[in-house]
C-alpha atoms as a PDB file:
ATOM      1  CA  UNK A   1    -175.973 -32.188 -26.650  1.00  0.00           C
ATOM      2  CA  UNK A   2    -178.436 -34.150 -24.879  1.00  0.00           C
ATOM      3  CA  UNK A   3    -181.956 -34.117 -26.226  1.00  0.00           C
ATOM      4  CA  UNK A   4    -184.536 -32.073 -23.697  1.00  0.00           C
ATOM      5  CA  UNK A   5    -188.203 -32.352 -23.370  1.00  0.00           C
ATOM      6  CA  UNK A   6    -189.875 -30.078 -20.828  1.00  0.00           C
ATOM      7  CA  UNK A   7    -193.367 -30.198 -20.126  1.00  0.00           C
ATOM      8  CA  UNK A   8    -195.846 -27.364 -19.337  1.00  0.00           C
ATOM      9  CA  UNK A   9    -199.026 -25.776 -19.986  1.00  0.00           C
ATOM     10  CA  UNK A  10    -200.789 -24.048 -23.535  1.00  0.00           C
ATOM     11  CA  UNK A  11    -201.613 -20.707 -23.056  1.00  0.00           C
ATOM     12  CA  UNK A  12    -201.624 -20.136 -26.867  1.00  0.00           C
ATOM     13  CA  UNK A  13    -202.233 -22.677 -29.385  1.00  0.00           C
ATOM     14  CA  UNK A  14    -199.019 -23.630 -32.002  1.00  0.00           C
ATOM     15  CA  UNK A  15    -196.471 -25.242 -33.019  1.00  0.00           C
ATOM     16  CA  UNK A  16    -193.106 -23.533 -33.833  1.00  0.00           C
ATOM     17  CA  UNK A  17    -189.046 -24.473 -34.136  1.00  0.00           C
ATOM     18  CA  UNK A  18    -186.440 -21.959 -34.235  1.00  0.00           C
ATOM     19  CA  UNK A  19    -183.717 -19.813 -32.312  1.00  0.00           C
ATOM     20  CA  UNK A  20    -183.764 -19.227 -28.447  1.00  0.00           C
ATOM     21  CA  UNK A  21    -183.308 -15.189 -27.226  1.00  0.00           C
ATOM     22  CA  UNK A  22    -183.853 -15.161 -24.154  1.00  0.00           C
ATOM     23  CA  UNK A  23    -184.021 -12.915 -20.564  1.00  0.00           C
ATOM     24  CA  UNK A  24    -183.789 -13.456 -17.375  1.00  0.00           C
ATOM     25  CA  UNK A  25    -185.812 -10.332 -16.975  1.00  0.00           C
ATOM     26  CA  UNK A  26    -189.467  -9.564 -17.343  1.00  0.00           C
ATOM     27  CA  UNK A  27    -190.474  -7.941 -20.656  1.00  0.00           C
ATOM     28  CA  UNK A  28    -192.623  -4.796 -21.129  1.00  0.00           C
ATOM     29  CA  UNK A  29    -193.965  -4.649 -25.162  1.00  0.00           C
ATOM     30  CA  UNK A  30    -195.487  -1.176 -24.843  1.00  0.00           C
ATOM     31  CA  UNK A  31    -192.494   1.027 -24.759  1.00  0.00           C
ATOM     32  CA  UNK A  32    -190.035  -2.285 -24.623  1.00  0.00           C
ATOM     33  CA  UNK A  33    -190.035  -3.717 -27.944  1.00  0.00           C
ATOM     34  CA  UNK A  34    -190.276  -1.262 -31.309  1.00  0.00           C
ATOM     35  CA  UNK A  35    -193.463  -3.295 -33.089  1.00  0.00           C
ATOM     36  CA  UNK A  36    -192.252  -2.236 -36.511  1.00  0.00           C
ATOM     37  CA  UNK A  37    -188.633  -3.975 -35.842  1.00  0.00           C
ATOM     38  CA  UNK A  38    -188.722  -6.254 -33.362  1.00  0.00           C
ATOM     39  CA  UNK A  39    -185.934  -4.789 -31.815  1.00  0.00           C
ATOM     40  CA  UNK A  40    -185.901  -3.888 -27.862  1.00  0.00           C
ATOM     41  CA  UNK A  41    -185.771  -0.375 -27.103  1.00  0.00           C
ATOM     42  CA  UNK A  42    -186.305  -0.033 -23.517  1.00  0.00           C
ATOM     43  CA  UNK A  43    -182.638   1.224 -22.555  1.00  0.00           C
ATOM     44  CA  UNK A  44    -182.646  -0.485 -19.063  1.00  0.00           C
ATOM     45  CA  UNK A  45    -183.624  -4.168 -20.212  1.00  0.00           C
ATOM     46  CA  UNK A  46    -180.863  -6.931 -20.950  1.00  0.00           C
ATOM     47  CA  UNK A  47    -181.857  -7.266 -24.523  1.00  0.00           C
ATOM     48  CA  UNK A  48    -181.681  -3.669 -25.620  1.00  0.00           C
ATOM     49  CA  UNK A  49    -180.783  -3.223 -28.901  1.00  0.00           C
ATOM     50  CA  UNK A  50    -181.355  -6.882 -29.772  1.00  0.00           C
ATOM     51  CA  UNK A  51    -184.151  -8.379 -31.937  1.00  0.00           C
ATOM     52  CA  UNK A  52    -186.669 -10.770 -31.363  1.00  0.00           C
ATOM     53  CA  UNK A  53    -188.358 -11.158 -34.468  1.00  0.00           C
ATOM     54  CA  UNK A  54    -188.560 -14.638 -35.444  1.00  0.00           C
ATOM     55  CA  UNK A  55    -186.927 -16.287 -32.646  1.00  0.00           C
ATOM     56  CA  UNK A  56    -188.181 -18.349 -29.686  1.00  0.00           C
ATOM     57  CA  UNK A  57    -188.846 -15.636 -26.809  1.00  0.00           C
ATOM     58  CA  UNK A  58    -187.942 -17.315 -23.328  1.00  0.00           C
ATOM     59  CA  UNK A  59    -189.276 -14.808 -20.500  1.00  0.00           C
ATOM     60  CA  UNK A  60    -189.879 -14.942 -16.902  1.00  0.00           C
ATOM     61  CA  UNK A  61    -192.522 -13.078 -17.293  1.00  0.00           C
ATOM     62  CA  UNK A  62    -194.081  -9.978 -18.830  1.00  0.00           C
ATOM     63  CA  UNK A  63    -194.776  -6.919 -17.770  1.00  0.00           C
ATOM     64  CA  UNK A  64    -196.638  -3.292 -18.337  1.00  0.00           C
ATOM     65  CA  UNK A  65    -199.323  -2.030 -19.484  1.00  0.00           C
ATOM     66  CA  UNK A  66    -202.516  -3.792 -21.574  1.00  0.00           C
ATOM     67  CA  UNK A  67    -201.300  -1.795 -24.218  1.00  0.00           C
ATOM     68  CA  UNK A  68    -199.001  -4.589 -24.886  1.00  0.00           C
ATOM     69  CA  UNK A  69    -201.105  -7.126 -26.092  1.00  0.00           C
ATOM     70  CA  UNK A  70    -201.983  -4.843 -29.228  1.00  0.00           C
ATOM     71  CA  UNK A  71    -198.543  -4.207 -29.237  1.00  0.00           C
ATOM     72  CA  UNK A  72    -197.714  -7.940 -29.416  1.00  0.00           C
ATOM     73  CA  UNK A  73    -200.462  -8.164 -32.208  1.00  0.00           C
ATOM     74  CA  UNK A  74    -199.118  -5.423 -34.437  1.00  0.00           C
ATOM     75  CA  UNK A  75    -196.273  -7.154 -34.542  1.00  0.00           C
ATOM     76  CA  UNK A  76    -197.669 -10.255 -35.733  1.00  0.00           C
ATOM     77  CA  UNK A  77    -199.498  -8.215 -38.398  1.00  0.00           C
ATOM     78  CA  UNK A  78    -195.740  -6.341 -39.202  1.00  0.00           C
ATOM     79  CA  UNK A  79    -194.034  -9.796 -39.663  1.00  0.00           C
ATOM     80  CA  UNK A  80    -191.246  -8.922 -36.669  1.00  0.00           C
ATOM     81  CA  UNK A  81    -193.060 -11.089 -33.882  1.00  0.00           C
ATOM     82  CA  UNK A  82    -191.350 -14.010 -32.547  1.00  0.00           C
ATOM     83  CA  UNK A  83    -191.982 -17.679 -33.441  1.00  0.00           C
ATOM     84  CA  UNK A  84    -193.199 -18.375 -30.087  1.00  0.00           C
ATOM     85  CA  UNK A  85    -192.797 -17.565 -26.301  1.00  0.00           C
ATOM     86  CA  UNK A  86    -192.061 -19.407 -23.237  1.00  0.00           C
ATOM     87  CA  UNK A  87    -192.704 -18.153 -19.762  1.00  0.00           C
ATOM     88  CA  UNK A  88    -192.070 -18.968 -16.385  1.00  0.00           C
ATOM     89  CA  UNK A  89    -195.191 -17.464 -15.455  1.00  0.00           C
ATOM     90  CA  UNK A  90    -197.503 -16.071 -17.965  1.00  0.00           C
ATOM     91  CA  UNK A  91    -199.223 -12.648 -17.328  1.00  0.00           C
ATOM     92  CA  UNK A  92    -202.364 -11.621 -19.089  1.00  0.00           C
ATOM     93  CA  UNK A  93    -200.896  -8.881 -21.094  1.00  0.00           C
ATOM     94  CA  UNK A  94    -198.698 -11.218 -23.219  1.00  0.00           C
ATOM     95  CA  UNK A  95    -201.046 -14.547 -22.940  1.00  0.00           C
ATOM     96  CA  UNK A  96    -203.762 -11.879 -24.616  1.00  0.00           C
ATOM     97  CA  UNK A  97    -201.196 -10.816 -27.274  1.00  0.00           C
ATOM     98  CA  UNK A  98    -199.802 -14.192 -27.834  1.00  0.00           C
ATOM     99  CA  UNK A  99    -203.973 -15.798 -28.349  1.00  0.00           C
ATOM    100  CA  UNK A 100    -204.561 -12.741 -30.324  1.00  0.00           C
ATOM    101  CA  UNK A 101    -201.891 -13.081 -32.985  1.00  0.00           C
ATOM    102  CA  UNK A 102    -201.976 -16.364 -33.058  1.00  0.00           C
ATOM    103  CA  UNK A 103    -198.396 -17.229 -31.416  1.00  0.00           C
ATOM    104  CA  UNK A 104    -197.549 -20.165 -29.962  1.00  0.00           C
ATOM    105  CA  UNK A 105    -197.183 -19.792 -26.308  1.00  0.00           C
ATOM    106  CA  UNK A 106    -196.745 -22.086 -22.744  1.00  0.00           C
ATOM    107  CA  UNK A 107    -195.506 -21.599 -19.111  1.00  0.00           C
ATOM    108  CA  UNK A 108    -195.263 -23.377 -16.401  1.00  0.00           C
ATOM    109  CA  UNK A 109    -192.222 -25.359 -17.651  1.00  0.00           C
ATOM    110  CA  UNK A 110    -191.523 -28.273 -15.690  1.00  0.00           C
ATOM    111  CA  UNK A 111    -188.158 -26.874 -15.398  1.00  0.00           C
ATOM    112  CA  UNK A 112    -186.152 -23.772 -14.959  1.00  0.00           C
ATOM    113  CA  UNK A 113    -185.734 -22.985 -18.839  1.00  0.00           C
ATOM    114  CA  UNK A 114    -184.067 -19.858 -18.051  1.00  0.00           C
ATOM    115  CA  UNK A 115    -181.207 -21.748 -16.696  1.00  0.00           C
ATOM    116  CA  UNK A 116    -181.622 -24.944 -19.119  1.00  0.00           C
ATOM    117  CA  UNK A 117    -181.531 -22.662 -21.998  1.00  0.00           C
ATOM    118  CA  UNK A 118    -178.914 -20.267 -23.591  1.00  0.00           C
ATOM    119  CA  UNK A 119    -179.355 -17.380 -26.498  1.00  0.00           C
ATOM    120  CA  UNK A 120    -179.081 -19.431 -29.497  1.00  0.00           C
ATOM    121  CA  UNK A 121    -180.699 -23.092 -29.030  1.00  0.00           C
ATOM    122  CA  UNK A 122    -182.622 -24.518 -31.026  1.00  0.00           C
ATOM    123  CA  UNK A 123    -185.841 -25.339 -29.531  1.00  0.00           C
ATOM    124  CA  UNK A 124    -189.543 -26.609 -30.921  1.00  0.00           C
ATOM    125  CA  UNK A 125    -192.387 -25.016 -28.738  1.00  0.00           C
ATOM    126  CA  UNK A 126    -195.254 -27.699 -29.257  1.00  0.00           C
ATOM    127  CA  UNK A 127    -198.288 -25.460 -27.469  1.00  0.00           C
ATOM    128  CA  UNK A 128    -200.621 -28.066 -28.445  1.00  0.00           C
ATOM    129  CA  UNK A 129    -198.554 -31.147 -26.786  1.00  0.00           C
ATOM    130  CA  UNK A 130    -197.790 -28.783 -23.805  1.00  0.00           C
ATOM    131  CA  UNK A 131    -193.894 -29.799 -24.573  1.00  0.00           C
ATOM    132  CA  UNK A 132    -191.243 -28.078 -25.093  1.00  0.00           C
ATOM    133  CA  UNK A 133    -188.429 -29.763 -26.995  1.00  0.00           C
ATOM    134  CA  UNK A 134    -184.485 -28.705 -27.374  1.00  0.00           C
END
C-alpha cells in the first residue's frame, strides 16, 4: 500500500494513530451514538450496531442537536470515545465536543478521505501538523 499524506485544517488539537470506521453519512451523537458504549444506535445510520470507541472516526459531517457536544464529552470521560475524527466539513456540534474532550480533530482534507479510506486503515491524525497520514 502506498503511503498517504493528506493535508487539512486543526479544529481540535492532537495527535492520535489507530483504526479507520468510517461513514459516508453524517453523524448525530445525541440519540446516534450510546455514550456509555460507543456503539451507534440510531437504527437508520450505516454504522448501527457498530462501535466507535477507540477508532479513527471519518465523517462527512455531523449532525443534530448541541446536545451532542456533551454527548461527545461524556464519552471521553466514559473511555468509549474515538481516537480522533476527520471531517469533510466540520459542524460546531462535534468541533465543540471534539475541543471539549480533548480529541484530536481536522477537516477540510485536501482530499476526498471518504473515498481514499476504507473501515479498517490504519491512519495517524496529526491535528497539530494539519496532516493526516495512512
Amino acid at each position: 500500500m502506498t503511503a498517504v499524506l493528506i493535508k487539512c485544517r486543526k479544529i481540535s488539537r492532537g495527535k492520535a494513530k489507530g483504526e479507520v470506521i468510517l461513514s459516508h453519512e453524517p453523524l448525530s451523537f445525541l440519540g446516534g451514538v450510546n455514550p456509555n458504549t460507543g456503539n451507534i444506535i440510531d437504527r437508520g445510520h450505516e454504522l448501527y450496531k457498530q462501535n466507535i470507541s477507540g477508532k479513527i472516526l471519518v465523517i462527512p459531517s455531523g449532525k443534530g442537536s448541541t446536545v451532542g457536544s456533551y454527548v461527545i464529552f461524556q464519552m471521553a470521560k466514559n473511555n468509549t470515545a474515538p481516537l480522533a475524527i476527520i471531517a469533510m466539513e466540520a459542524e460546531p456540534i462535534i468541533a465543540t465536543g471534539a475541543i471539549m474532550a480533548s480529541i484530536p480533530m481536522v477537516d477540510h482534507p485536501e482530499e476526498n478521505v471518504l473515498e481514499v479510506f476504507n473501515d479498517g486503515d490504519l491512519v495517524e491524525v496529526d491535528a497539530d501538523a494539519k496532516i493526516i497520514k495512512r
